[in-house]
PDB file of N, CA and C in Angstrom:
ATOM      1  N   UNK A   1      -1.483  -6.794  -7.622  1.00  0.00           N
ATOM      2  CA  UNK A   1      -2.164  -8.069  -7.656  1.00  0.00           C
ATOM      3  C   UNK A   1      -1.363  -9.029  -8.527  1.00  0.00           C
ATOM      4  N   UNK A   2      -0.847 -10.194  -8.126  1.00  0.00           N
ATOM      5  CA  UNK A   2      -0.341 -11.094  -9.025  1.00  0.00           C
ATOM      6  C   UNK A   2      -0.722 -11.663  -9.664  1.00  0.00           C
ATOM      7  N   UNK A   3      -0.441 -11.608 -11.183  1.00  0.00           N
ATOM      8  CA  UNK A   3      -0.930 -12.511 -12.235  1.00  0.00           C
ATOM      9  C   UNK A   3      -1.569 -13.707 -12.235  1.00  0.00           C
ATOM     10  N   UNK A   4      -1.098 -14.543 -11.231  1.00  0.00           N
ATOM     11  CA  UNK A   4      -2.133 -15.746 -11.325  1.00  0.00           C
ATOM     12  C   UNK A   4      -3.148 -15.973 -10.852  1.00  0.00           C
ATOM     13  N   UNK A   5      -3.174 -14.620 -10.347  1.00  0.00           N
ATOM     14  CA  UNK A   5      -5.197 -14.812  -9.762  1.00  0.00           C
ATOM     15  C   UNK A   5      -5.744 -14.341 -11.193  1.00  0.00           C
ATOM     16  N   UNK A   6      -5.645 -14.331 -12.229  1.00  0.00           N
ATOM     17  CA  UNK A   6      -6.055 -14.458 -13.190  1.00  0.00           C
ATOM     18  C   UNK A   6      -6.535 -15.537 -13.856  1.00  0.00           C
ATOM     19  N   UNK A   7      -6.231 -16.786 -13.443  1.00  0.00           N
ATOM     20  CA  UNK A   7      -7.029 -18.127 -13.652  1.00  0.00           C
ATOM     21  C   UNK A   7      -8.391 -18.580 -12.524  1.00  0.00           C
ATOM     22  N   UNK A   8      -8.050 -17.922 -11.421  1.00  0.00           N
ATOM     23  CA  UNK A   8      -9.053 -18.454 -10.594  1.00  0.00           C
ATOM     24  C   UNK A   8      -9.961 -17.190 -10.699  1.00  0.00           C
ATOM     25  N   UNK A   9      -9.865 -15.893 -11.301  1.00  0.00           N
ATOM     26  CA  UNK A   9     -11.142 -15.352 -11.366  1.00  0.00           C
ATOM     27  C   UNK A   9     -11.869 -15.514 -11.955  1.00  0.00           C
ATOM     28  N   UNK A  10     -11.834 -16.462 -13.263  1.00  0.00           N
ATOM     29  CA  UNK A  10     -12.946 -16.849 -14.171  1.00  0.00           C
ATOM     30  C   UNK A  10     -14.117 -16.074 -14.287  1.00  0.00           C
ATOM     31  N   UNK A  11     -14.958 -16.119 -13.087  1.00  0.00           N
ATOM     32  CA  UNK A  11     -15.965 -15.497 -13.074  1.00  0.00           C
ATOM     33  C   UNK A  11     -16.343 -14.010 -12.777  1.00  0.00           C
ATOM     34  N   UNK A  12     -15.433 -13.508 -12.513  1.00  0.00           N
ATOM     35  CA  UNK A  12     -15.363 -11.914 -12.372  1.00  0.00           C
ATOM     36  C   UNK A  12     -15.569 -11.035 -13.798  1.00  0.00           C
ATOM     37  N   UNK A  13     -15.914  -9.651 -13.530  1.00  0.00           N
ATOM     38  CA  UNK A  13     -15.912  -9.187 -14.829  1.00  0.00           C
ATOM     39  C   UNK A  13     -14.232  -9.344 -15.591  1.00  0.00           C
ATOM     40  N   UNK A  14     -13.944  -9.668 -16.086  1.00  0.00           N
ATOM     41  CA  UNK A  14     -12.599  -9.486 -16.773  1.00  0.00           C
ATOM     42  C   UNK A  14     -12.419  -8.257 -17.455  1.00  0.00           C
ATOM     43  N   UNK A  15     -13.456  -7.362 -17.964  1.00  0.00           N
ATOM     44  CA  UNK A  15     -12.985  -6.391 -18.694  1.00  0.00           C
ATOM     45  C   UNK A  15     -13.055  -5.110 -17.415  1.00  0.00           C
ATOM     46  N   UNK A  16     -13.350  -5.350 -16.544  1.00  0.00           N
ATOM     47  CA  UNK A  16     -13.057  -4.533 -15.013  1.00  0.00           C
ATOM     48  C   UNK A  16     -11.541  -4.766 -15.379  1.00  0.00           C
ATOM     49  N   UNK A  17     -10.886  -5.960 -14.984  1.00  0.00           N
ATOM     50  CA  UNK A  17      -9.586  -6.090 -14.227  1.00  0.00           C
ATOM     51  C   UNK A  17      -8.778  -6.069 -15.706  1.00  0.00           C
ATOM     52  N   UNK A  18      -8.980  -5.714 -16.809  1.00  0.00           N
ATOM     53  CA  UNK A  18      -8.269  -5.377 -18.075  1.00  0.00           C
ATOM     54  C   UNK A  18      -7.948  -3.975 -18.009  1.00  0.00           C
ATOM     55  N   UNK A  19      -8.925  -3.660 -17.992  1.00  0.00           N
ATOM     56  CA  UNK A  19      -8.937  -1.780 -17.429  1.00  0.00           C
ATOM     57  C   UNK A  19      -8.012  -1.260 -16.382  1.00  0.00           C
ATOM     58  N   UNK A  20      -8.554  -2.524 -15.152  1.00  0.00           N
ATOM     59  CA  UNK A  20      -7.411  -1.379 -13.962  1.00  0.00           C
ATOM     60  C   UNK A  20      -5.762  -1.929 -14.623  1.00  0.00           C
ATOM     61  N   UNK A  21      -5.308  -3.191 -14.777  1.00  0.00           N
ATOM     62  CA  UNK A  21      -4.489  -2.971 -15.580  1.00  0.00           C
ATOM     63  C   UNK A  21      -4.025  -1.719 -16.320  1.00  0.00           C
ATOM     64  N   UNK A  22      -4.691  -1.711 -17.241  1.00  0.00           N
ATOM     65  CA  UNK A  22      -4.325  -0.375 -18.218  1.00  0.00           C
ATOM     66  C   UNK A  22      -4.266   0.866 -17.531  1.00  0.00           C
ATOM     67  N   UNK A  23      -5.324   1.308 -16.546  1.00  0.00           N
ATOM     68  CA  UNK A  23      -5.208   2.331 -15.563  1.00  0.00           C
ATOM     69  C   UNK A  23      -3.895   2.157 -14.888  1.00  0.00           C
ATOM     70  N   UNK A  24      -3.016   1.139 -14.469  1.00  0.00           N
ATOM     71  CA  UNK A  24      -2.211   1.010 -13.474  1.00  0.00           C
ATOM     72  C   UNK A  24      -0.579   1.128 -14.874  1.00  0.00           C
ATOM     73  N   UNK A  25      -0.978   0.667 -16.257  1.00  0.00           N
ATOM     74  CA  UNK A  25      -0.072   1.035 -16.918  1.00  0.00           C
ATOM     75  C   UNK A  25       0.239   2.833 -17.085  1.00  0.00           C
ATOM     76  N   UNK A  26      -0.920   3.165 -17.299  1.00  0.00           N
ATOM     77  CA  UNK A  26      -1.053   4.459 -17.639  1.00  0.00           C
ATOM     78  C   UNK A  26      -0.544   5.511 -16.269  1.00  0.00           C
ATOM     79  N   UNK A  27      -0.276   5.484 -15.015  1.00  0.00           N
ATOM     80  CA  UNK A  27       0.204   5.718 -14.223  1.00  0.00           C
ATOM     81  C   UNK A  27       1.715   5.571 -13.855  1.00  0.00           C
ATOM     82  N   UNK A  28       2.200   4.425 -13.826  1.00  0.00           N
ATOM     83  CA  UNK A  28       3.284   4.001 -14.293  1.00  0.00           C
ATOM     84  C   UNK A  28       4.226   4.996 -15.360  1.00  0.00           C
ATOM     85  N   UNK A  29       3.956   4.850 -16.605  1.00  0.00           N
ATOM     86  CA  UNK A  29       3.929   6.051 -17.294  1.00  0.00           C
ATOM     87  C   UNK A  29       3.960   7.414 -17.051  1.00  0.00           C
ATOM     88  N   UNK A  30       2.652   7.657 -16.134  1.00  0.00           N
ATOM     89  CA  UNK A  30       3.141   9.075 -15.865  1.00  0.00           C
ATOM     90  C   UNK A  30       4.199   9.127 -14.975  1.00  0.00           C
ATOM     91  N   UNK A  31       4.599   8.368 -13.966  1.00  0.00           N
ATOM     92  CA  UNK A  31       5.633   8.185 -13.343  1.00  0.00           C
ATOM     93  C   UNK A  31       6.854   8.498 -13.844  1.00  0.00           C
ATOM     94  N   UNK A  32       6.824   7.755 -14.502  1.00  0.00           N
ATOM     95  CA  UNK A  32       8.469   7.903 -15.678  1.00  0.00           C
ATOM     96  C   UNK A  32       8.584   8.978 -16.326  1.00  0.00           C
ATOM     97  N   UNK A  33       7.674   9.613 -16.950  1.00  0.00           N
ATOM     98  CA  UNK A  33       7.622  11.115 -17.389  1.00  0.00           C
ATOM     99  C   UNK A  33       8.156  12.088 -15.974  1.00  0.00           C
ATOM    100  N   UNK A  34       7.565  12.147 -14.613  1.00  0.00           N
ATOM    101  CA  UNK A  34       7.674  12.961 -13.536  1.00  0.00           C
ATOM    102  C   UNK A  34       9.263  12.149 -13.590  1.00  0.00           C
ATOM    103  N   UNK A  35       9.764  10.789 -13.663  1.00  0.00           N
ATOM    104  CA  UNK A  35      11.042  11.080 -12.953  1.00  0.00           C
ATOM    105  C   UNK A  35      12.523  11.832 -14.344  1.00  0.00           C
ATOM    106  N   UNK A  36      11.658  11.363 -15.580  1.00  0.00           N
ATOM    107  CA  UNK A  36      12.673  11.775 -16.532  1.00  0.00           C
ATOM    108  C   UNK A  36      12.670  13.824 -16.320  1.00  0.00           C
ATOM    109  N   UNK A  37      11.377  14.337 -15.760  1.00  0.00           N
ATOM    110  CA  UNK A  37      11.428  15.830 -15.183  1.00  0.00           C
ATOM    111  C   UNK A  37      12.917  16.059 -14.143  1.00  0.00           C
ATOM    112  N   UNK A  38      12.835  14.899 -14.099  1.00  0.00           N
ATOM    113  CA  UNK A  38      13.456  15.252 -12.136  1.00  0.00           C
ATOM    114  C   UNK A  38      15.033  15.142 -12.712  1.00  0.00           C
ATOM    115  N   UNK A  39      15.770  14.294 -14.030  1.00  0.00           N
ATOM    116  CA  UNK A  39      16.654  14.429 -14.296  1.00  0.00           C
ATOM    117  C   UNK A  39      17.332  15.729 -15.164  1.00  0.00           C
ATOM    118  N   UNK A  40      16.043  16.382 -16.056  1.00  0.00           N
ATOM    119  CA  UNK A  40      16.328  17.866 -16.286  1.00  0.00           C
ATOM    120  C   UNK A  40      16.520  18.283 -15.362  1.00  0.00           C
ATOM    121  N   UNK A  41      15.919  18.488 -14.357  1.00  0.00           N
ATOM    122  CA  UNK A  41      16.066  19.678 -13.661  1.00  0.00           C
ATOM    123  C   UNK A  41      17.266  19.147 -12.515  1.00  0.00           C
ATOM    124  N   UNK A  42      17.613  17.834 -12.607  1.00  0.00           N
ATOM    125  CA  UNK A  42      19.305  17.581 -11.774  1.00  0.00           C
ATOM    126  C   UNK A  42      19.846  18.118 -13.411  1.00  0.00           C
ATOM    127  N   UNK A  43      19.716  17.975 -14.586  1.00  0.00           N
ATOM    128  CA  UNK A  43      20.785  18.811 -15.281  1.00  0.00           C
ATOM    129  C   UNK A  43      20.731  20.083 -15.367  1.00  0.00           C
ATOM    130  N   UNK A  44      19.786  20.588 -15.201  1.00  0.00           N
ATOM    131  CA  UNK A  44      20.037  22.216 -14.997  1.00  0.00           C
ATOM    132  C   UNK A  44      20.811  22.710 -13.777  1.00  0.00           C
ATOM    133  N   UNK A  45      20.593  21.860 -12.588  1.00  0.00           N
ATOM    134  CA  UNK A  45      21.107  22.743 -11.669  1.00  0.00           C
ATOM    135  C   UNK A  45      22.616  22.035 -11.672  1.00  0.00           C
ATOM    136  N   UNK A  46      23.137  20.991 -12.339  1.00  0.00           N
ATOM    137  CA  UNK A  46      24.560  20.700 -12.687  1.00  0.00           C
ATOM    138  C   UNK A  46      25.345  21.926 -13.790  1.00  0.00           C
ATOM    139  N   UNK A  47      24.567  22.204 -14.610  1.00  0.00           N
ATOM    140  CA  UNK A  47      25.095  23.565 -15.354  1.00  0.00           C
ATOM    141  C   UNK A  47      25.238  24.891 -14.419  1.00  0.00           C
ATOM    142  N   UNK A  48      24.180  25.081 -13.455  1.00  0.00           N
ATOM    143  CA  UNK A  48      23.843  26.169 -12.940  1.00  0.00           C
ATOM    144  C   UNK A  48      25.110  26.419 -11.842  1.00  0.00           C
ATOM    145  N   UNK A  49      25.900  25.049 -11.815  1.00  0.00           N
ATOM    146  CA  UNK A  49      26.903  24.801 -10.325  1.00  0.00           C
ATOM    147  C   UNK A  49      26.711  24.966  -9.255  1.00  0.00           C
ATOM    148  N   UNK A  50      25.279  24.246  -9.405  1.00  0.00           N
ATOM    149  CA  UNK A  50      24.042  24.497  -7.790  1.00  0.00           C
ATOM    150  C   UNK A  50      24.948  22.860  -7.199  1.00  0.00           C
ATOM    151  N   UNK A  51      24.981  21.603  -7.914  1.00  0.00           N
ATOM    152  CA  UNK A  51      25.213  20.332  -7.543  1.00  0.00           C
ATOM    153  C   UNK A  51      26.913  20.321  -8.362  1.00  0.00           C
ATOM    154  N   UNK A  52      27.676  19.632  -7.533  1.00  0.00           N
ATOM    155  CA  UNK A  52      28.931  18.836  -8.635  1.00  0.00           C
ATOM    156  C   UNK A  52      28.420  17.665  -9.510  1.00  0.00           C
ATOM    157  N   UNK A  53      29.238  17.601 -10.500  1.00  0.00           N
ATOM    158  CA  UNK A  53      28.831  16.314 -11.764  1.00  0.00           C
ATOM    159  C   UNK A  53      28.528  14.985 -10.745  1.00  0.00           C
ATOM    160  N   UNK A  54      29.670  14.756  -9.713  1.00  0.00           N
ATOM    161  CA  UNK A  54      29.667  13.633  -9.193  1.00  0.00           C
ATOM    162  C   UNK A  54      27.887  13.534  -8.318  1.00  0.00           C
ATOM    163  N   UNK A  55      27.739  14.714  -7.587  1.00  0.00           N
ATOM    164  CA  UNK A  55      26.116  14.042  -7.115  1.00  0.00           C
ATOM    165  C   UNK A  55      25.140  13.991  -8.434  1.00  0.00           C
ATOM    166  N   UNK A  56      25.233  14.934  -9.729  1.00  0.00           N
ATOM    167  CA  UNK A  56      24.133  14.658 -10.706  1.00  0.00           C
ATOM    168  C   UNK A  56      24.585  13.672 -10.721  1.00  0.00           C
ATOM    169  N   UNK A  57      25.511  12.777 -11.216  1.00  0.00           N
ATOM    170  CA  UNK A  57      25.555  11.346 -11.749  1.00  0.00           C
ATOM    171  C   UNK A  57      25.334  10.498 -10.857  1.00  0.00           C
ATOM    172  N   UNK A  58      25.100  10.432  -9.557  1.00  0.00           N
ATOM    173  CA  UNK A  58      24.733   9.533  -8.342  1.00  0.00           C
ATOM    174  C   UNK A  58      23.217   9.524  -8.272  1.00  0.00           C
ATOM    175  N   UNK A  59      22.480  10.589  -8.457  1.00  0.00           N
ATOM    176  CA  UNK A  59      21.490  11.062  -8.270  1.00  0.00           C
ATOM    177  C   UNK A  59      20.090  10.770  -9.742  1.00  0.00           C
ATOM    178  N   UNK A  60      21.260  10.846 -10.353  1.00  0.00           N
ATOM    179  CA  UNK A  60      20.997  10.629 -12.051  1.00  0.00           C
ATOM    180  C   UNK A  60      20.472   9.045 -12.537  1.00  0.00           C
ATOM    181  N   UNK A  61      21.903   8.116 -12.027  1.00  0.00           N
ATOM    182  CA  UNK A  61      22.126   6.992 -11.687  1.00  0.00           C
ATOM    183  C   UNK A  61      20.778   6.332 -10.943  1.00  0.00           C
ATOM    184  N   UNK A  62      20.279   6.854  -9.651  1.00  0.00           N
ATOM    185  CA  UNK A  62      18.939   6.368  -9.041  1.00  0.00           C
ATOM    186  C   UNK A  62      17.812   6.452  -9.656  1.00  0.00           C
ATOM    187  N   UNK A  63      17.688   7.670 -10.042  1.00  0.00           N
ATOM    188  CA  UNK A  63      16.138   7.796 -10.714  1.00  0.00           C
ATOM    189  C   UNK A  63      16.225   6.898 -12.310  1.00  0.00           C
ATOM    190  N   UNK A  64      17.122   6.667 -12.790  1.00  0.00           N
ATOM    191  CA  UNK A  64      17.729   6.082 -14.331  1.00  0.00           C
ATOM    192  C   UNK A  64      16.893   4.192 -13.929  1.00  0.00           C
ATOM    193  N   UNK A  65      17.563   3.697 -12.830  1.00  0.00           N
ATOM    194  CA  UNK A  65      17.106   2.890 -11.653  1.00  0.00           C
ATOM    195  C   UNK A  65      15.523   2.757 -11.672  1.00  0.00           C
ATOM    196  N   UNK A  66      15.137   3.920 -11.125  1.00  0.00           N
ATOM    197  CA  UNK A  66      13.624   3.331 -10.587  1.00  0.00           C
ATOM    198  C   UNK A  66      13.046   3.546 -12.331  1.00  0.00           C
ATOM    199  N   UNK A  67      12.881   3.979 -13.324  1.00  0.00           N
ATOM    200  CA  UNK A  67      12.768   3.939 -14.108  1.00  0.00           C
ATOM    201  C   UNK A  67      12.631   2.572 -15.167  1.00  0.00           C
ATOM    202  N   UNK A  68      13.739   2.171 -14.998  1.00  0.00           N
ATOM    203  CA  UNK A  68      14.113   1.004 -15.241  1.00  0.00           C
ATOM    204  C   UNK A  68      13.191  -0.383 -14.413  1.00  0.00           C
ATOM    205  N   UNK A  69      12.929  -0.151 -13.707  1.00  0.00           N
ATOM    206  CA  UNK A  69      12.044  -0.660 -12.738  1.00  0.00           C
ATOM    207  C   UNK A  69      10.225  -0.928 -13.055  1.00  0.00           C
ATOM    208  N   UNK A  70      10.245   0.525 -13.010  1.00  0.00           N
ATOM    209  CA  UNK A  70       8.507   1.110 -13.649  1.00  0.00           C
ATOM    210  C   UNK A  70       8.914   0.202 -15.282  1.00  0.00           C
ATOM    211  N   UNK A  71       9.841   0.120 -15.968  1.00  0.00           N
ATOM    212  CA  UNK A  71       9.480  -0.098 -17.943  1.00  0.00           C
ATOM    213  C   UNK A  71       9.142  -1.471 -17.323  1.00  0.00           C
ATOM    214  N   UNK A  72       9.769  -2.069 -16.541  1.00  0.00           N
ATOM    215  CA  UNK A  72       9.970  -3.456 -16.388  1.00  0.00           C
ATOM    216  C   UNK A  72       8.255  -4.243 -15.553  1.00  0.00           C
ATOM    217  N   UNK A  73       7.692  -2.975 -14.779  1.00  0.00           N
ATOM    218  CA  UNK A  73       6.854  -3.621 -14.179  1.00  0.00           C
ATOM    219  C   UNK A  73       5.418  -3.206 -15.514  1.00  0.00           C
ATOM    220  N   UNK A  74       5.520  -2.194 -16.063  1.00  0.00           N
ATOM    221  CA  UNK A  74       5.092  -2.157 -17.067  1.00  0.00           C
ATOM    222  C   UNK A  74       4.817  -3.078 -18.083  1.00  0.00           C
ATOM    223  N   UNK A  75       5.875  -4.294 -18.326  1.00  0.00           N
ATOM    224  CA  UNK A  75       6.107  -5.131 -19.411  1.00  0.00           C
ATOM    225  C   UNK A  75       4.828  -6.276 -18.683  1.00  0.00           C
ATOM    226  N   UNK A  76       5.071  -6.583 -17.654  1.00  0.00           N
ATOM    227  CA  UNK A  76       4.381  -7.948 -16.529  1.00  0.00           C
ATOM    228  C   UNK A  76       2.885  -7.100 -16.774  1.00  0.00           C
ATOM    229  N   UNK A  77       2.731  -6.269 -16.158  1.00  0.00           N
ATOM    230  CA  UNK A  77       1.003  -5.724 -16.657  1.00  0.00           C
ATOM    231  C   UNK A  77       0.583  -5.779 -17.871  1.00  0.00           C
ATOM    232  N   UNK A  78       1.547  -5.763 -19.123  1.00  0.00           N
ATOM    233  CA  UNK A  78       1.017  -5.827 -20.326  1.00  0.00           C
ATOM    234  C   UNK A  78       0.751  -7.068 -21.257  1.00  0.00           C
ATOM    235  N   UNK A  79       2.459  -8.131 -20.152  1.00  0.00           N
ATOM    236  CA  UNK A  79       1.797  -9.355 -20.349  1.00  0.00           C
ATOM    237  C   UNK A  79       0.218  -9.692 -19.698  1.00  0.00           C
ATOM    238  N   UNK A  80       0.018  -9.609 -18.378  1.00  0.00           N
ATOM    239  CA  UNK A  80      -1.224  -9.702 -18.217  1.00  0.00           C
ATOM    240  C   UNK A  80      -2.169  -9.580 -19.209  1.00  0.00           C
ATOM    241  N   UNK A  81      -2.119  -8.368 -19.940  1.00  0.00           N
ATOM    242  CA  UNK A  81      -3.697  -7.972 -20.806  1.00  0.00           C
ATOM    243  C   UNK A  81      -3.199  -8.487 -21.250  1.00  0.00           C
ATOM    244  N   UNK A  82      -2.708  -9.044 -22.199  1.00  0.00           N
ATOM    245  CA  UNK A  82      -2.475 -10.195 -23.236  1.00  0.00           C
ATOM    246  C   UNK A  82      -3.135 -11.340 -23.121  1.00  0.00           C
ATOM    247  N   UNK A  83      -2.180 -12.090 -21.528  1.00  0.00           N
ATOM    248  CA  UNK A  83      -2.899 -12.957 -21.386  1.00  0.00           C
ATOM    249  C   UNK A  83      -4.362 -13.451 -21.072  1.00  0.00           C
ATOM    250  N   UNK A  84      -4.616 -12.400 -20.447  1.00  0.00           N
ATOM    251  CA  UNK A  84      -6.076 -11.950 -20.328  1.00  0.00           C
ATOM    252  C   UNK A  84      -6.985 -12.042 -21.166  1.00  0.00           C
ATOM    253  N   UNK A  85      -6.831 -11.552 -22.851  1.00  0.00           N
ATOM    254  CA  UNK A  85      -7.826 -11.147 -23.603  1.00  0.00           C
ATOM    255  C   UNK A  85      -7.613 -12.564 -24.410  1.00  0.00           C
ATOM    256  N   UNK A  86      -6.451 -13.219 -24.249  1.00  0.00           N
ATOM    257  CA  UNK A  86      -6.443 -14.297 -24.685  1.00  0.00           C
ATOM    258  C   UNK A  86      -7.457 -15.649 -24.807  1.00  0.00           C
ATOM    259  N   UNK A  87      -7.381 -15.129 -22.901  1.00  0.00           N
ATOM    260  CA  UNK A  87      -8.291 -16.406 -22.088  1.00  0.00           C
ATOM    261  C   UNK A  87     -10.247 -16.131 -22.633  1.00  0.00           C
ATOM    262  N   UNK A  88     -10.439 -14.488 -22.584  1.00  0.00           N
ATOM    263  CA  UNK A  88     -11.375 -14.255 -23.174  1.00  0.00           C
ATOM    264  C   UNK A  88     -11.926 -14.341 -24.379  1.00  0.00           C
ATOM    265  N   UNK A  89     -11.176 -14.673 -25.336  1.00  0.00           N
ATOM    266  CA  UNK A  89     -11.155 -15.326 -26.313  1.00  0.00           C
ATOM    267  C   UNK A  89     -11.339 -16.658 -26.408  1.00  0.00           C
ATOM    268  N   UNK A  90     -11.047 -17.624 -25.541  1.00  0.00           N
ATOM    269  CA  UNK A  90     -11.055 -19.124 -25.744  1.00  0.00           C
ATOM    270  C   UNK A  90     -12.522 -19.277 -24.821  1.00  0.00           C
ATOM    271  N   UNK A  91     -12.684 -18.477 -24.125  1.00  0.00           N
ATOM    272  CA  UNK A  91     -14.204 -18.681 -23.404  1.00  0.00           C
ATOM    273  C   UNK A  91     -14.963 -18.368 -24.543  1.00  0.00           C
ATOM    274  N   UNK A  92     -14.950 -17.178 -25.177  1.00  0.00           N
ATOM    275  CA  UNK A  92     -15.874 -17.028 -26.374  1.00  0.00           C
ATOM    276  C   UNK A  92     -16.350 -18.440 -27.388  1.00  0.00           C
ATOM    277  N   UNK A  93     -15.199 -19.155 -27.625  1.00  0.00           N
ATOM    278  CA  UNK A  93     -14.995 -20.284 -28.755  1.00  0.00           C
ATOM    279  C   UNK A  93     -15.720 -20.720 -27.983  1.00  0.00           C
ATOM    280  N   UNK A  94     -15.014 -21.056 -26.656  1.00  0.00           N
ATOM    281  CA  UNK A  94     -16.129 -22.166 -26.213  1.00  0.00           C
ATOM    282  C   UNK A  94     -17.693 -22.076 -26.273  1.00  0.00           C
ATOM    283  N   UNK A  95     -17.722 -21.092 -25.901  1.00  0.00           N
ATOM    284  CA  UNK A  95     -19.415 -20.738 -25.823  1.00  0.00           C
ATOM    285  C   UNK A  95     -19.535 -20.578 -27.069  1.00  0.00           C
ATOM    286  N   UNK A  96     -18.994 -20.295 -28.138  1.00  0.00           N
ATOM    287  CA  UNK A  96     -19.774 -20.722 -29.694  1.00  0.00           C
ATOM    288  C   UNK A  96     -20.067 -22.475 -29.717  1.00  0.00           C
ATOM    289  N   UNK A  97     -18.892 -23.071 -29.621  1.00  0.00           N
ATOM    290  CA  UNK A  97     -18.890 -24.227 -29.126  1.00  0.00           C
ATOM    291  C   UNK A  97     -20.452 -25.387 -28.925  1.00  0.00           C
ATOM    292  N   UNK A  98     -20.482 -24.294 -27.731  1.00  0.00           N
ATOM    293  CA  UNK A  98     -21.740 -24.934 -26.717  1.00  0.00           C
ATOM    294  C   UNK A  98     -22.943 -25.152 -28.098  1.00  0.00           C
ATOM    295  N   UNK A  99     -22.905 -23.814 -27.758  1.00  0.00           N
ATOM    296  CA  UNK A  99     -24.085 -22.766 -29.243  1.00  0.00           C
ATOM    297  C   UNK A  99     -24.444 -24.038 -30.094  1.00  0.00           C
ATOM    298  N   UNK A 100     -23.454 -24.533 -30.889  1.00  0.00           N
ATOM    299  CA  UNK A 100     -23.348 -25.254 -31.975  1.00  0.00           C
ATOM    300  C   UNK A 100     -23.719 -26.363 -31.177  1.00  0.00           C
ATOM    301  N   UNK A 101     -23.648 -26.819 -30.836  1.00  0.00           N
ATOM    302  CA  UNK A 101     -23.872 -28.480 -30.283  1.00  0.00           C
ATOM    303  C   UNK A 101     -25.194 -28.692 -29.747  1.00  0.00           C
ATOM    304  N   UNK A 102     -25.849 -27.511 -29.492  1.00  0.00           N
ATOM    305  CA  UNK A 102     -27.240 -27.790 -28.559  1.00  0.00           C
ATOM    306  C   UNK A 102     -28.084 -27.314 -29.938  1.00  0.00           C
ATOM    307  N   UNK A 103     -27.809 -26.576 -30.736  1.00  0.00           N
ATOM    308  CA  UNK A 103     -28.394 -26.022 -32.602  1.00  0.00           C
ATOM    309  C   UNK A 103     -28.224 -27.391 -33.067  1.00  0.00           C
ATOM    310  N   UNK A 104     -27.515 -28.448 -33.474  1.00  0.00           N
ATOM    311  CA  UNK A 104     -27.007 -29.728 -33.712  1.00  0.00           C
ATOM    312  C   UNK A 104     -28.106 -31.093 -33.142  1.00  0.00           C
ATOM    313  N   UNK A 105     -28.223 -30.944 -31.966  1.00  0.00           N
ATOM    314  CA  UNK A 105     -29.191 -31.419 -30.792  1.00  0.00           C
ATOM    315  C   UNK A 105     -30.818 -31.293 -31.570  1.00  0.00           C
TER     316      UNK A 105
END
């Protein structure tokens, strides 16, 4: 889901779509754990002289790649909650805001 439907949901629960965020970080994550697995075990079988150096390092090289990929899409979801809890924050003020002015009244 792209970040800028984050201004026009206003009215949605926000702490729903903070969560799947974090759910979708936390996956991500495990991702990168399963692919940093997948480069042990291309270095074991490079010791074992199951693969030559040249495919571990081709092979090595890709998953290093999608990795790099997942930290990066990781960073954009985390800006999200940021920006997110931000916006929930300035709704709060406001509605103290309100509070005060109609107490005032």
């Amino acid at each position: 889901m792209p970040l800028r439907h984050i201004e026009k949901n206003c009215g949605v629960n926000n702490m729903g779509f903070i969560k799947r965020l974090e759910r979708n970080i936390a996956k991500k994550e495990k991702a990168i754990e399963a692919e940093k697995r997948k480069i042990e075990e291309l270095k074991d079988k490079c010791d074992s002289h199951s693969i030559t150096r040249a495919e571990y390092k081709i092979k090595k090289n890709h998953i290093e790649e999608k990795i790099r990929s997942m930290n990066s899409r990781i960073r954009v979801l985390q800006g999200g909650i940021t920006k997110e809890k931000k916006h929930l924050e300035e709704k709060e003020k406001e509605k103290m805001k309100k509070k005060e002015k109609k107490g005032k009244k």
